[in-house]
Each structure stands twice: as C-alpha cells, then as structure tokens.
N, C-alpha and C. Protein backbone atom coordinates (compact mmCIF):
# COMPACT_ATOMS: atom_id res chain seq x y z
N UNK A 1 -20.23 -11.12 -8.25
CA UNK A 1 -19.64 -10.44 -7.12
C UNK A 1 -20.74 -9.62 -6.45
N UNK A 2 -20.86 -9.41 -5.10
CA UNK A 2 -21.69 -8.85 -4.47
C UNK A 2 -21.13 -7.44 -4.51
N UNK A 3 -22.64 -6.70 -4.54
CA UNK A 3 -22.08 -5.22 -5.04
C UNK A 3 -21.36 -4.11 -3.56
N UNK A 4 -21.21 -4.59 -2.61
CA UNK A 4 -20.82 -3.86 -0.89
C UNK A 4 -19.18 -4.38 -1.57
N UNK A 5 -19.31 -5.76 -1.86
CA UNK A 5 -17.55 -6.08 -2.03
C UNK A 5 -16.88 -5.30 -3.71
N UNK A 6 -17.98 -5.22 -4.52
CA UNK A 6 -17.42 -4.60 -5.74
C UNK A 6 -17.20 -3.11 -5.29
N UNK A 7 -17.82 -2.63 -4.44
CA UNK A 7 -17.63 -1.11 -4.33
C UNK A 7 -16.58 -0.86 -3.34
N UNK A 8 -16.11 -1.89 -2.33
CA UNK A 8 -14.52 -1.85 -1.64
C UNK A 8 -13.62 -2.10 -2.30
N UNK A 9 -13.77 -2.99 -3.61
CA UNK A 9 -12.47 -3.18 -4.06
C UNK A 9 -12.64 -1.86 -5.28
N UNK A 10 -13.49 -1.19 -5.69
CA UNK A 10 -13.62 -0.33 -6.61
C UNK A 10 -12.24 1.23 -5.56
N UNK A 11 -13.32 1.19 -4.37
CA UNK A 11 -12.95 2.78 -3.40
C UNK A 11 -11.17 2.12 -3.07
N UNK A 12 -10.78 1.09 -2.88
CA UNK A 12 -9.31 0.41 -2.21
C UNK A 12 -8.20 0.87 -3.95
N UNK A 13 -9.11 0.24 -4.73
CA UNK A 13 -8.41 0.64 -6.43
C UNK A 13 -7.84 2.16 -6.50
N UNK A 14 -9.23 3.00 -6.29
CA UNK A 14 -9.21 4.25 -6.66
C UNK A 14 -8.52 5.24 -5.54
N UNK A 15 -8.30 4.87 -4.18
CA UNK A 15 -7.20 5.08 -3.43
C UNK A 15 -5.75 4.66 -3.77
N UNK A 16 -5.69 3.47 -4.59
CA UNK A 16 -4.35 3.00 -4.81
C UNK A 16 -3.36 3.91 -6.10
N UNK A 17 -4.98 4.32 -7.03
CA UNK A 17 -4.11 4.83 -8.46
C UNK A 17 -4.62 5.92 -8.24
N UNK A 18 -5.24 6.66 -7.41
CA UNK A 18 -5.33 7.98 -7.42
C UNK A 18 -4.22 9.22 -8.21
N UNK A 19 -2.97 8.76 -7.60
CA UNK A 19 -1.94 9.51 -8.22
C UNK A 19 -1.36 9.43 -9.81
N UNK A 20 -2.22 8.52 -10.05
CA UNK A 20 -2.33 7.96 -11.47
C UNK A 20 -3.39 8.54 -12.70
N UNK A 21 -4.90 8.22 -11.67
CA UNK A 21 -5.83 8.37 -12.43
C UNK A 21 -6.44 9.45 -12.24
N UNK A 22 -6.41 10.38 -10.91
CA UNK A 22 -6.87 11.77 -10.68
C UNK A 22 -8.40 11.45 -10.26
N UNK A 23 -8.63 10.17 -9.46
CA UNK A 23 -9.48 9.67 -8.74
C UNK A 23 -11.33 9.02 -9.96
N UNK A 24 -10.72 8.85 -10.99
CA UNK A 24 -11.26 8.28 -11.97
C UNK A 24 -11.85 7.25 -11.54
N UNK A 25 -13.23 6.83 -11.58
CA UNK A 25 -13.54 5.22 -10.98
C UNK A 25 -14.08 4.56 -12.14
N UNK A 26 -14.32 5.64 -13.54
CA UNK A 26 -14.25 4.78 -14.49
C UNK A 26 -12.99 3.95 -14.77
N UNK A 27 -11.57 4.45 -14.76
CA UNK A 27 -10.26 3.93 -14.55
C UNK A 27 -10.57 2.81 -13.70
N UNK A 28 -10.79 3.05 -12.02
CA UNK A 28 -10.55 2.37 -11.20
C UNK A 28 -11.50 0.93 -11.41
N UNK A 29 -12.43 0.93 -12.86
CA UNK A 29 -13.37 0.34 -13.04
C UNK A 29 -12.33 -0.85 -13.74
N UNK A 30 -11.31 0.10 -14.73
CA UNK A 30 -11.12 -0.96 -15.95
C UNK A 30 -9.58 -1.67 -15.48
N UNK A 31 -9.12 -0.79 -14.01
CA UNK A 31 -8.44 -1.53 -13.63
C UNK A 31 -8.55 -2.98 -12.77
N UNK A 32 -9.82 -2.47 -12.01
CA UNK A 32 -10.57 -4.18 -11.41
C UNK A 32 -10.51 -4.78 -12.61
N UNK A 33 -10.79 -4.73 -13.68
CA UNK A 33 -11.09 -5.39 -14.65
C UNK A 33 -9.84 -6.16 -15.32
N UNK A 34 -9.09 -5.31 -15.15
CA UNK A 34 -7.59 -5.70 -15.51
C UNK A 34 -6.80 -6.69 -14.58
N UNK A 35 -7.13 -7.00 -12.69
CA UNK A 35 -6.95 -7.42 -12.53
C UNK A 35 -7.54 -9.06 -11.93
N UNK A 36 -8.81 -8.64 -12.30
CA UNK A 36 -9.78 -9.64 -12.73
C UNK A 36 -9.23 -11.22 -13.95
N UNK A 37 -9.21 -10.55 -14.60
CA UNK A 37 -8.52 -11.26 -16.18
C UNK A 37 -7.15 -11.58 -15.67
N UNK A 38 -6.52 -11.41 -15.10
CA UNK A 38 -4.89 -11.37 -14.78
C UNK A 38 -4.93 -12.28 -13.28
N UNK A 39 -5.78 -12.86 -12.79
CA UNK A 39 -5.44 -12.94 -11.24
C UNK A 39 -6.58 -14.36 -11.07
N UNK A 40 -6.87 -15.31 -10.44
CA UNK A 40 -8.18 -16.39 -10.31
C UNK A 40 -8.99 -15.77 -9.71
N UNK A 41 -10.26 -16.65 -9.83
CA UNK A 41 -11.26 -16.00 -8.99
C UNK A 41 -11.10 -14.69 -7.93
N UNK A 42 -10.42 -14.06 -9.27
CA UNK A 42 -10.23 -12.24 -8.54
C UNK A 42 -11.21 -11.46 -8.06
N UNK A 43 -12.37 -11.97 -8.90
CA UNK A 43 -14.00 -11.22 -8.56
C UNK A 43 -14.44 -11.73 -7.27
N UNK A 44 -14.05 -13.04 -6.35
CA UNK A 44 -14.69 -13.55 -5.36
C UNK A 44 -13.67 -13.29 -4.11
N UNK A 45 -12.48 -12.29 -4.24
CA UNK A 45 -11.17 -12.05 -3.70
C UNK A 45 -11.85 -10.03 -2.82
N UNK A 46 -11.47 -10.60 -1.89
CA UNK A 46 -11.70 -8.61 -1.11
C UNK A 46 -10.46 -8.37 -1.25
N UNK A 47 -10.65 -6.99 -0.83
CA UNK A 47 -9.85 -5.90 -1.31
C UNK A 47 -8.60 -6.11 -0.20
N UNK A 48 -8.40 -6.84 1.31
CA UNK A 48 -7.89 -6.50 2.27
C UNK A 48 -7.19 -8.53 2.30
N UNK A 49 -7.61 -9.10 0.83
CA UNK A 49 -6.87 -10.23 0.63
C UNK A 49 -5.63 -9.90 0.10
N UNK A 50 -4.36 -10.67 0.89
CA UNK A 50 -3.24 -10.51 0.38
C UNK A 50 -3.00 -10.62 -0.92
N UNK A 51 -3.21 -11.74 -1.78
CA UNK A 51 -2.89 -11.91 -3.16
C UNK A 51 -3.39 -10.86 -3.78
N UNK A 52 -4.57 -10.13 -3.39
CA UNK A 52 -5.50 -9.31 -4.08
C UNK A 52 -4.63 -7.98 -4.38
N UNK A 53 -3.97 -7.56 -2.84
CA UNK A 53 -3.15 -6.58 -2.75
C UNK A 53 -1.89 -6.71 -3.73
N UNK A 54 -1.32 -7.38 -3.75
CA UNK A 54 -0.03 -7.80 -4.02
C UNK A 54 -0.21 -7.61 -5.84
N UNK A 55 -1.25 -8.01 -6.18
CA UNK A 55 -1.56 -7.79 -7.93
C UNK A 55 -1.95 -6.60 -8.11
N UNK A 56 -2.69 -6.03 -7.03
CA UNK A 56 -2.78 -4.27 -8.00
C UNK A 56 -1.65 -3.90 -7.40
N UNK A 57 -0.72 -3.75 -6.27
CA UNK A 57 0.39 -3.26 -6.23
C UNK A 57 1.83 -3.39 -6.96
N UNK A 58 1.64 -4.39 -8.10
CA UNK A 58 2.23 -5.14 -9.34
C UNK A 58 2.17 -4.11 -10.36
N UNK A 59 0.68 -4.40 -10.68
CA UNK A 59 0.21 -3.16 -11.97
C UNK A 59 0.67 -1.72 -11.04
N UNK A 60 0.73 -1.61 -10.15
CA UNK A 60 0.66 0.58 -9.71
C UNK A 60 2.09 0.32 -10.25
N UNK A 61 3.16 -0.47 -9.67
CA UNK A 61 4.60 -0.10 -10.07
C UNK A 61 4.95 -0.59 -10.79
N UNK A 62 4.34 -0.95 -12.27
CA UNK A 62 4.30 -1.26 -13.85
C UNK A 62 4.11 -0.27 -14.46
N UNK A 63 2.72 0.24 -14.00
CA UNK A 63 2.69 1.57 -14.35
C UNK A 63 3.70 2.75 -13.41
N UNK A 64 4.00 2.86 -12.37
CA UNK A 64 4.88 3.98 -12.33
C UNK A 64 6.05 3.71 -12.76
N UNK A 65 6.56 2.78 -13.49
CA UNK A 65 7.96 2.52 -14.53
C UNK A 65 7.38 3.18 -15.54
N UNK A 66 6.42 3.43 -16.09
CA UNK A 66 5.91 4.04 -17.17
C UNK A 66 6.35 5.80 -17.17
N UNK A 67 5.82 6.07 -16.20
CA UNK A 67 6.00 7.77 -15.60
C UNK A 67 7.90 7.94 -15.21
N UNK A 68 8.91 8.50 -16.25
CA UNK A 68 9.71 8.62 -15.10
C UNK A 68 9.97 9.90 -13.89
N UNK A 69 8.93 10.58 -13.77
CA UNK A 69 8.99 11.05 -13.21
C UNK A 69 8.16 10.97 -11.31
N UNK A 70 7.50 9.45 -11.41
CA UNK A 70 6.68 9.41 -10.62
C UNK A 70 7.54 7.62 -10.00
N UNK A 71 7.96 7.63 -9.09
CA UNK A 71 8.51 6.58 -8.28
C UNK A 71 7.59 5.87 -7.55
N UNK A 72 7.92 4.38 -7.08
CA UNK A 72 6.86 3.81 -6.26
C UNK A 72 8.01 3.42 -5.55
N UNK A 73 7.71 2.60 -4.22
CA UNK A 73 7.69 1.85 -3.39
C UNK A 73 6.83 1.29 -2.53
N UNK A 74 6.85 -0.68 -2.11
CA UNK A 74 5.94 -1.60 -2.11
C UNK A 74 6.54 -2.18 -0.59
N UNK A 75 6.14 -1.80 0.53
CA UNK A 75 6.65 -2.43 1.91
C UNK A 75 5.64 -3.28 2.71
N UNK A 76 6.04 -4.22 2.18
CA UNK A 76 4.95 -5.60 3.11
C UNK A 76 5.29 -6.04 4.37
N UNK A 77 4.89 -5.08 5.76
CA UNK A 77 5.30 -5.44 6.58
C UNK A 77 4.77 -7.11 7.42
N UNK A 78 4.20 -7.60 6.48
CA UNK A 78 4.24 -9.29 6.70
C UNK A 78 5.17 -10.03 6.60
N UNK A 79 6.01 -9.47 4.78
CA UNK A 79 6.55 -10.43 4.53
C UNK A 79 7.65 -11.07 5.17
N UNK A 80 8.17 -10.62 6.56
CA UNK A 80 8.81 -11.44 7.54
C UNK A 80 8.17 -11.47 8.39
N UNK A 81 8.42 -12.46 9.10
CA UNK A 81 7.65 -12.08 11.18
C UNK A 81 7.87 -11.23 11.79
N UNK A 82 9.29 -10.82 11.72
CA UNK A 82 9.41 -9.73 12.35
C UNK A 82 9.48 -8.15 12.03
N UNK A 83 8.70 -7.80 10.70
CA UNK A 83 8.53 -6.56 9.99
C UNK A 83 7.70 -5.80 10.77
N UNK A 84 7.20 -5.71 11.57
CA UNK A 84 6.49 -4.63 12.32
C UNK A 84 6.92 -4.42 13.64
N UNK A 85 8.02 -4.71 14.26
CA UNK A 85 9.29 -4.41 15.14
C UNK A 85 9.38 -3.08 14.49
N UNK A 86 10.00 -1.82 15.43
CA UNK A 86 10.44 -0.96 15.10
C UNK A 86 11.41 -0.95 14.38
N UNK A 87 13.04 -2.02 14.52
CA UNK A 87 13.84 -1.40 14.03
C UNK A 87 13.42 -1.91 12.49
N UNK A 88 12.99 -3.06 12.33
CA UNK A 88 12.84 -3.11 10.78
C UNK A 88 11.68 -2.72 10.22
N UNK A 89 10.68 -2.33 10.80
CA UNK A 89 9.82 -1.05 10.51
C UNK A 89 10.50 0.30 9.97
N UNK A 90 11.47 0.44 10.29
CA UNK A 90 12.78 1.17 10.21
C UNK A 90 13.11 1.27 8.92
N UNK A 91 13.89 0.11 9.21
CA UNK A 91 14.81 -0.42 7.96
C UNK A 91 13.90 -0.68 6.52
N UNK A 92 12.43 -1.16 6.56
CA UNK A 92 12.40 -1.50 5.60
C UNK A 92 11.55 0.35 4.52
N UNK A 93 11.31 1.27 5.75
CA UNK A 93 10.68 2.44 5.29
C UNK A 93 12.01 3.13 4.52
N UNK A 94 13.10 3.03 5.50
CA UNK A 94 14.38 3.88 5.08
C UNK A 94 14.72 3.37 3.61
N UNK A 95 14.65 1.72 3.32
CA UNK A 95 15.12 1.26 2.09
C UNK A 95 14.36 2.53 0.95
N UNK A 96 13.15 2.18 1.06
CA UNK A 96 11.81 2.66 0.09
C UNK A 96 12.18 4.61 -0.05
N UNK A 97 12.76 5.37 1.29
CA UNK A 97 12.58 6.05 0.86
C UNK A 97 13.88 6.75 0.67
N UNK A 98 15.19 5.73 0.60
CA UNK A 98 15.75 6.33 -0.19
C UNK A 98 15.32 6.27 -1.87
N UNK A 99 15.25 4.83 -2.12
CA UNK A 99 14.73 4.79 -3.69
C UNK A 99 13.60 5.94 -3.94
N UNK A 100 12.62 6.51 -3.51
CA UNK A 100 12.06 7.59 -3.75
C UNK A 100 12.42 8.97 -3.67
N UNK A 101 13.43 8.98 -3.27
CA UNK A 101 14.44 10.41 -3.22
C UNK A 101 14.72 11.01 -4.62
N UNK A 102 14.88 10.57 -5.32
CA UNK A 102 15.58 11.22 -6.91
C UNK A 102 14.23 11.25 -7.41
N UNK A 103 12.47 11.22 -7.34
CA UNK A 103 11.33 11.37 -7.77
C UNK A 103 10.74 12.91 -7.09
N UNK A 104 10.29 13.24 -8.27
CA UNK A 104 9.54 14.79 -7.72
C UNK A 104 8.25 14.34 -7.54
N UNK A 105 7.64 13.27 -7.95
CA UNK A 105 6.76 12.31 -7.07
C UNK A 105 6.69 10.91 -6.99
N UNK A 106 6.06 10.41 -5.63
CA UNK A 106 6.46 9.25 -5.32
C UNK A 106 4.77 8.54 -4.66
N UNK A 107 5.32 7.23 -4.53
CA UNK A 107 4.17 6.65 -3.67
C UNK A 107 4.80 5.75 -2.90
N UNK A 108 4.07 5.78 -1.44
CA UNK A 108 5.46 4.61 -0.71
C UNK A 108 3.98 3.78 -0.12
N UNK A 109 3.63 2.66 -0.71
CA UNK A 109 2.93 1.59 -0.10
C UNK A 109 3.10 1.18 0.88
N UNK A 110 2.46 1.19 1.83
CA UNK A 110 2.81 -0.10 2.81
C UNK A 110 1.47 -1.09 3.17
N UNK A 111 1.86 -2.36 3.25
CA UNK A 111 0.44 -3.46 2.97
C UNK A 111 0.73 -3.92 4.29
N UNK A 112 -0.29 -4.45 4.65
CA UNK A 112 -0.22 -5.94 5.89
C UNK A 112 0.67 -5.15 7.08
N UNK A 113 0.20 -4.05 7.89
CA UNK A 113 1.17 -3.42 8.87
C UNK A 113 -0.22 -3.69 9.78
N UNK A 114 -1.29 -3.52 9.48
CA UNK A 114 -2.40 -4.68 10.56
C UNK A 114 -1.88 -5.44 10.99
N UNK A 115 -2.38 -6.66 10.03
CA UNK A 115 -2.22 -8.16 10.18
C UNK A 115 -0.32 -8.55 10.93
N UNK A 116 0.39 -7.81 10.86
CA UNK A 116 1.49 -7.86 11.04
C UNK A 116 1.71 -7.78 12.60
N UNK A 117 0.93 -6.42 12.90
CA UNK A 117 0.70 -6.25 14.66
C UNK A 117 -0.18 -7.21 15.00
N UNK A 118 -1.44 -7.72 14.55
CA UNK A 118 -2.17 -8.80 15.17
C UNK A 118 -2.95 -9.45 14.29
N UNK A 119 -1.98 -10.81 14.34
CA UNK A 119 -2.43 -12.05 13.15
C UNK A 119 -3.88 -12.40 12.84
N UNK A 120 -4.54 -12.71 12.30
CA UNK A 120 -6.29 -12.89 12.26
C UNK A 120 -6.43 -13.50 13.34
N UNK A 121 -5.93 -14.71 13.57
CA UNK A 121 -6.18 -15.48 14.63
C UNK A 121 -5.96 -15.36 16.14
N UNK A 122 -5.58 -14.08 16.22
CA UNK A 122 -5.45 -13.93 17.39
C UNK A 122 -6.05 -11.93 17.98
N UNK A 123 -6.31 -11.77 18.65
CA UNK A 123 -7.06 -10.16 19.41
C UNK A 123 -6.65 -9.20 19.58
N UNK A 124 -7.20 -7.99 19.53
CA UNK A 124 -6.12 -7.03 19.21
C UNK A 124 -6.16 -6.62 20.86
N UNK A 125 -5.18 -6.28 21.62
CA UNK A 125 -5.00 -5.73 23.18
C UNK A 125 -4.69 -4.24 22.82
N UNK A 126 -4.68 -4.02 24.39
CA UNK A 126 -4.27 -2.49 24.14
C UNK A 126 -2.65 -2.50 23.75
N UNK A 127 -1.65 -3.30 24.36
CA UNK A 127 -0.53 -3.61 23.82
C UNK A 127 -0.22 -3.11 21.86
N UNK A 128 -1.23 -4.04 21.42
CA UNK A 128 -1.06 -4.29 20.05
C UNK A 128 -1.46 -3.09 19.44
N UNK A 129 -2.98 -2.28 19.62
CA UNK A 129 -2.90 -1.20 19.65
C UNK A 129 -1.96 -0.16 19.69
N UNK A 130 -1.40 -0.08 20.88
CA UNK A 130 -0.44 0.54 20.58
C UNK A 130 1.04 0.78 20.19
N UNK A 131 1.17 -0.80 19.99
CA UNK A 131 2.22 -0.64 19.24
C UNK A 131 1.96 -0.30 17.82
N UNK A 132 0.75 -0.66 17.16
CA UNK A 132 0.30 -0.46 15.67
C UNK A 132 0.12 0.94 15.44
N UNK A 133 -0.29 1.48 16.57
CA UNK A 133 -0.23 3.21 16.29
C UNK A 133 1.09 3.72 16.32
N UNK A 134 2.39 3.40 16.95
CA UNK A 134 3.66 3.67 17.03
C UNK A 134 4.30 3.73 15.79
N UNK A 135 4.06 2.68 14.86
CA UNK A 135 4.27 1.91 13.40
C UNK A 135 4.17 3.15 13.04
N UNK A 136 2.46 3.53 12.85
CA UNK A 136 1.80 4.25 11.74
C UNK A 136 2.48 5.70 12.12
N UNK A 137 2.80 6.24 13.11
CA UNK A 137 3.57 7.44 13.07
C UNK A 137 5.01 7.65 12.95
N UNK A 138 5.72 6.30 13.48
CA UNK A 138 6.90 6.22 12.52
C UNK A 138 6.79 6.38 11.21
N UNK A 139 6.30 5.47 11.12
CA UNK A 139 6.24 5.64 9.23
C UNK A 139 6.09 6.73 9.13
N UNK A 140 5.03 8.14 9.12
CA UNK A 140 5.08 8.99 8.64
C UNK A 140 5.44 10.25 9.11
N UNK A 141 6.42 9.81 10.52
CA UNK A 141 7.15 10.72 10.67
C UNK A 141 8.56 10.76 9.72
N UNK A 142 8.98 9.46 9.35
CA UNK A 142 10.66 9.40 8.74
C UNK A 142 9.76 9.85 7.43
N UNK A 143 8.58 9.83 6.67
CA UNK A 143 8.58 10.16 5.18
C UNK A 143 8.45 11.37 5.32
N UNK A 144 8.33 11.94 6.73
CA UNK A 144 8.27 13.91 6.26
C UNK A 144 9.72 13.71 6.53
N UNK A 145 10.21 13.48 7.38
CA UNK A 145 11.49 14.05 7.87
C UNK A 145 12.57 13.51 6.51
N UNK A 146 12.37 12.34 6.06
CA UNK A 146 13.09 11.82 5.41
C UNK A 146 13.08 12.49 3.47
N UNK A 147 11.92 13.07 3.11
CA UNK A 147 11.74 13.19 1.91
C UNK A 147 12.15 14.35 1.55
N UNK A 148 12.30 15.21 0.24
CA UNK A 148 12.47 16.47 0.22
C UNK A 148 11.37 17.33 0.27
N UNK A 149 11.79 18.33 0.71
CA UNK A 149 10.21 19.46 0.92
C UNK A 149 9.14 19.72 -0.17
N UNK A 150 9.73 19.99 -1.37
CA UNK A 150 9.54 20.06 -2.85
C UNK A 150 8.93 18.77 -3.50
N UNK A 151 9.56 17.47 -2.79
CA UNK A 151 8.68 16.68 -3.43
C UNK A 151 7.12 16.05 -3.30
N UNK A 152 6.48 15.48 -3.65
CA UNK A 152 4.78 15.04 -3.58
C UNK A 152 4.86 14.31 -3.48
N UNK A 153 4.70 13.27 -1.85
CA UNK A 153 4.80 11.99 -1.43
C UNK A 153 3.63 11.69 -1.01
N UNK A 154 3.26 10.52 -1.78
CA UNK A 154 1.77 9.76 -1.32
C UNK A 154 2.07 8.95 -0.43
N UNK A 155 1.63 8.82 0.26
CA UNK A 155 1.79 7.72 1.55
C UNK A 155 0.43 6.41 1.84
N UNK A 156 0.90 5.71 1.41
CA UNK A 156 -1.04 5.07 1.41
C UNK A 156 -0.70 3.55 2.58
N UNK A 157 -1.34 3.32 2.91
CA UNK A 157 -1.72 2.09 4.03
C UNK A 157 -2.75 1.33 3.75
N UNK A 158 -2.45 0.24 3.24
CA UNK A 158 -3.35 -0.40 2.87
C UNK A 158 -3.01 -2.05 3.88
C-alpha cells in the first residue's frame, strides 16, 4: 500500500472511532488491520471507497453494541437515488435520530451524501453545490434541534 493512501485510510479510521478510541492511531492502526483480514484486497481499497466505508462502519456499530451506553447510527444517503432530496434527507436523519435518543452518547454516520448530490461521472454546478450544502445543514440543524441537550452527539460525514 502506498504510504499518502495508508495515512488517509489511517486519519478516515481515527475520525471514525474517535469516540471509541480517544483518537489512538495505534488503535486506528489495528483496526485497518482488522479490516484488512476481514474485507479483499482491503489494503489496495481508499478510504472514500464504498465497500471500504461500509466495513469499518460494520465494526464502529459492533462495537457500539458493545458500549450500552454509546448508540450508533449508519445513513447512506446513496443507498436509494433519491436519498439526498430533502424530504428523505429528512426522513432518513429523523429515523437515526430517534434510535439515538435513549443514548447519553451517540454517533450518527452519514456516508455517500457527496456522491449522492453529484455522481462521479458527472460535475459538480453551482446547483449541486448548493444543494449539497443545504443537506449538510439540514442534517445538522435537526441533530441539534432534534437531540437532547445533555446528550454527546458525534456527527461525522464521511
């Protein structure tokens, strides 16, 4: 593995389990490692590859079943066509954060909210722009408005 791509998927790891590992990159070391062994040619896979995402976001909410005091939620706004529309931009944040409501901490993932506003194959406009910035402050306007004050909500975008 080239060491520019071992050190994105190392810094993408150690953003993901931060709330886990307390920003450990020896951790974030033995978790590449973990999903190395667990995943194919995982070592020749970037950090911003879907499958890639989708397996450490497997292990984070394996391990936060471990913690009960620490909740996850996993929102792939790919996994339909139409997930990065507002209303189910909506719908699929509201699902996640009710399930994170009864946690005094939480993590609410959201993957592929890029690629969702503008497919690889095609350019990003000012349009797309700004609808992708609309997304990103929905989203974290409903997780303040939506969460309790008291609780510790990670919010990560990957």
């Amino acid at each position: 593995m080239t060491r520019p791509l071992q050190l994105r998927r190392l810094h993408f790891l150690n953003a993901l389990f931060a709330p886990l590992t307390g920003h450990d990159l020896y951790l974030a070391q033995q978790i590449d490692d973990a999903i190395s062994t667990s995943l194919p040619e995982a070592e020749e896979r970037d950090p911003a590859d879907p499958v890639f995402i989708a397996a450490a976001a497997k292990l984070f909410e394996r391990l936060c079943s471990a913690q009960p005091r620490h909740g996850f939620f996993h929102w792939d706004a790919s996994a339909e066509d139409i997930g990065a529309t507002p209303l189910f931009t909506r719908a699929g944040v509201m699902q996640g954060l009710k399930q994170l409501a009864t946690f005094p901490e939480s993590t609410l993932l959201v993957t592929n909210l890029r690629a969702a506003h503008c497919p690889p194959a095609r350019r990003w406009t000012e349009r797309r722009r700004r609808d992708y910035d609309d997304s990103l402050s929905l989203i974290r306007e409903l997780a303040a408005a939506r969460s309790r004050r008291s609780a510790n909500m990670n919010l990560l975008f990957l």
